[in-house]
C-alpha atoms as a PDB file:
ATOM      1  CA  UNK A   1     -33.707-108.263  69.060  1.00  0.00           C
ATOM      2  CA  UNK A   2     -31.605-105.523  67.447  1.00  0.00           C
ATOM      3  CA  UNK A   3     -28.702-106.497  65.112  1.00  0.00           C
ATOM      4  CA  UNK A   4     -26.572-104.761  67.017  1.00  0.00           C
ATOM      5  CA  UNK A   5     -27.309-106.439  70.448  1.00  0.00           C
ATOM      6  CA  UNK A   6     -24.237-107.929  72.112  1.00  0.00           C
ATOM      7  CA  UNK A   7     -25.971-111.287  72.397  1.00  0.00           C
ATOM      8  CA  UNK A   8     -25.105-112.126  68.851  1.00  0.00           C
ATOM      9  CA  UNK A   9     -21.186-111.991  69.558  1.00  0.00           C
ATOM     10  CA  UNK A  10     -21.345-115.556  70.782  1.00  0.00           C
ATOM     11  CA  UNK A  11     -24.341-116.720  69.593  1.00  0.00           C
ATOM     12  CA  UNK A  12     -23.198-117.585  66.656  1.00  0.00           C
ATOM     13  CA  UNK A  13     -20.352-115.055  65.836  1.00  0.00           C
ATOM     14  CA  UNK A  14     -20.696-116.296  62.103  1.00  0.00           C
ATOM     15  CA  UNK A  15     -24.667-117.058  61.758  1.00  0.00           C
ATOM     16  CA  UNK A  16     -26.123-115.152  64.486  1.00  0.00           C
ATOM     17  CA  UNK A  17     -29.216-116.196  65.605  1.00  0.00           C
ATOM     18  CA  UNK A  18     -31.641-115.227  68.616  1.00  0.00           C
ATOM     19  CA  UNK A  19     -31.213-117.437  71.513  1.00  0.00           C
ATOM     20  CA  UNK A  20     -34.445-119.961  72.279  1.00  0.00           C
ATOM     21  CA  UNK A  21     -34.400-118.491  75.824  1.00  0.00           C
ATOM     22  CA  UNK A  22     -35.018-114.807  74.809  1.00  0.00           C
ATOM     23  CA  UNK A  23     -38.076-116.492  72.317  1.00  0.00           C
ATOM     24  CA  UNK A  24     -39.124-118.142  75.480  1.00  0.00           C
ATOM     25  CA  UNK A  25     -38.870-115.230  78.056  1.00  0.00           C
ATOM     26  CA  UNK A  26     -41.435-113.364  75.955  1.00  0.00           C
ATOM     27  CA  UNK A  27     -43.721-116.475  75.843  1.00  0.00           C
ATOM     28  CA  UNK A  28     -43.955-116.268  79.867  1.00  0.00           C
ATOM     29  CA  UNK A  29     -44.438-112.568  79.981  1.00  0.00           C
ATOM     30  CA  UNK A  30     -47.031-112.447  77.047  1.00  0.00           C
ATOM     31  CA  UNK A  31     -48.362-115.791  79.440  1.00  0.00           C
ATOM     32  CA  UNK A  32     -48.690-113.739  82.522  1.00  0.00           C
ATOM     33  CA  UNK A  33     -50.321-110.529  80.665  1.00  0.00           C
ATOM     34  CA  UNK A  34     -52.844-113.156  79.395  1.00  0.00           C
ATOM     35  CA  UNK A  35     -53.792-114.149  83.539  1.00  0.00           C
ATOM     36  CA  UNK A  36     -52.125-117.563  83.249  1.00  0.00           C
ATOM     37  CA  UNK A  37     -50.444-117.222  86.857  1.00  0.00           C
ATOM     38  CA  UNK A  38     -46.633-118.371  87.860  1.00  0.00           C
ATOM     39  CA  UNK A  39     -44.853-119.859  88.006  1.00  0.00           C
ATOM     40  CA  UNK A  40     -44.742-121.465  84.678  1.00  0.00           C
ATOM     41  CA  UNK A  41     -43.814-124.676  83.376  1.00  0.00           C
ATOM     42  CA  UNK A  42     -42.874-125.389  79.663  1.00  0.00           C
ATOM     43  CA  UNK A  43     -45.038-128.689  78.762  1.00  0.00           C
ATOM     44  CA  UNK A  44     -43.452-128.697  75.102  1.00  0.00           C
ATOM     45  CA  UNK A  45     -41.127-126.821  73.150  1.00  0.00           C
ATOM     46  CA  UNK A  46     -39.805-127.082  69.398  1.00  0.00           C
ATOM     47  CA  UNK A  47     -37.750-124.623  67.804  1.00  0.00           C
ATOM     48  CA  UNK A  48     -38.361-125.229  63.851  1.00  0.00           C
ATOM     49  CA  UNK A  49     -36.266-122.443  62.191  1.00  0.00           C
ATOM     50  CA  UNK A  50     -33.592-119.968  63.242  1.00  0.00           C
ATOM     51  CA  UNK A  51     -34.213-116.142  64.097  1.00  0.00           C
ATOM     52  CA  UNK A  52     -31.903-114.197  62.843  1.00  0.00           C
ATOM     53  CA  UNK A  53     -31.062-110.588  64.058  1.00  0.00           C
ATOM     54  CA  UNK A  54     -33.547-107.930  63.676  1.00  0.00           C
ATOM     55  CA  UNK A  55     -36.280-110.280  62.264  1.00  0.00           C
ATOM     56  CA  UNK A  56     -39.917-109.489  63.369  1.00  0.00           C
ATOM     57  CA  UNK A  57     -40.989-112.048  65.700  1.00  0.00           C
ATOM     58  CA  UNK A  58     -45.561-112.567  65.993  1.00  0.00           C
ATOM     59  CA  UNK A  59     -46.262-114.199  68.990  1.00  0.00           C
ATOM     60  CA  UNK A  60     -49.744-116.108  69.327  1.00  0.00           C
ATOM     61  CA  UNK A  61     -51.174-118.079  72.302  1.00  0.00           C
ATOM     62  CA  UNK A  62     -54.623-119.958  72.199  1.00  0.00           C
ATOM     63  CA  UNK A  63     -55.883-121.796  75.242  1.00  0.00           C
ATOM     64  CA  UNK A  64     -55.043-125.319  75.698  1.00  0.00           C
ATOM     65  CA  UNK A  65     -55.728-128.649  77.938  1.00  0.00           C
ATOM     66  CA  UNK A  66     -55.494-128.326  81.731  1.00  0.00           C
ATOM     67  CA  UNK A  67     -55.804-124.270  81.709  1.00  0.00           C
ATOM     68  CA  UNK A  68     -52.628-124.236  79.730  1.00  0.00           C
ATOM     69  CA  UNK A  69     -51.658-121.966  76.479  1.00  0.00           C
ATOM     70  CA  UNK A  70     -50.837-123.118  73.479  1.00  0.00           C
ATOM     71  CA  UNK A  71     -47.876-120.968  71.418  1.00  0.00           C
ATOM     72  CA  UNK A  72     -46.648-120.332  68.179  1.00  0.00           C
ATOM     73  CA  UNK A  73     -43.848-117.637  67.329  1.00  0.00           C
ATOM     74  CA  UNK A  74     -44.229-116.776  63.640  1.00  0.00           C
ATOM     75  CA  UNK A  75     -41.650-114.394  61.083  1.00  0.00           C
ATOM     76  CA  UNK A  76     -43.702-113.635  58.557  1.00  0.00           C
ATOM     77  CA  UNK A  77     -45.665-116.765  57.185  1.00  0.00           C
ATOM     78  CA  UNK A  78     -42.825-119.080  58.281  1.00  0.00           C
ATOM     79  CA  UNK A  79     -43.269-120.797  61.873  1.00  0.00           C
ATOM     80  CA  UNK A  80     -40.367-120.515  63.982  1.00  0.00           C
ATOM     81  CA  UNK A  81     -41.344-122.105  66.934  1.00  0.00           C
ATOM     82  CA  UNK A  82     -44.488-123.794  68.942  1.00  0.00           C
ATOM     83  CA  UNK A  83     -45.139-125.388  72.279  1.00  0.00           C
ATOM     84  CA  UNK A  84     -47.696-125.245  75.140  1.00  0.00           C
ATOM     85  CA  UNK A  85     -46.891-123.599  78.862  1.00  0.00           C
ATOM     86  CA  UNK A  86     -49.215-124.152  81.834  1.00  0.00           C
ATOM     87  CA  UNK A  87     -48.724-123.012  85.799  1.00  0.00           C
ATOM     88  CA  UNK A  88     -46.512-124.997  87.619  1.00  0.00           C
ATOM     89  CA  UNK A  89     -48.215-127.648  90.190  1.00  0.00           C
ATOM     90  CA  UNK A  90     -47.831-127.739  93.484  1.00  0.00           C
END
């Protein structure tokens, strides 16, 4: 997410950081390139360290239980986030 990108105005006007929502938008999408079919549920989510603007964001899924993925978003060697997303039940 550009420095530049309106988002950051409220979120936080004096530490910006990249919303969890945006980090978990590209989860799903990366999800559904990878054949895991919608709609998606988020079994687990921790956020463990702030993005700030214009940071490079690695995104890494591995499969996990129940024909879910497992995630990690990375910047650099420090781990920003992790959980696991599977298809939603009916």
């Amino acid at each position: 997410m550009p420095a530049g990108d309106p988002v950051f105005e409220g979120h936080f006007p004096d530490q910006p950081i990249v919303p969890g929502a945006w980090l978990l938008d590209h989860v799903v999408e990366a999800a559904s390139d990878a054949g895991l079919d919608g709609p998606w549920r988020l079994a687990s989510v921790k956020f463990l360290s702030p993005v700030g603007p214009g940071e490079a964001v690695i995104l890494s899924l591995r499969p996990a239980s129940a024909g879910g993925l497992a995630f990690t978003l990375h910047c650099g060697e420090r781990e920003v986030a992790r959980g696991s997303i599977a298809a939603l039940e009916d």
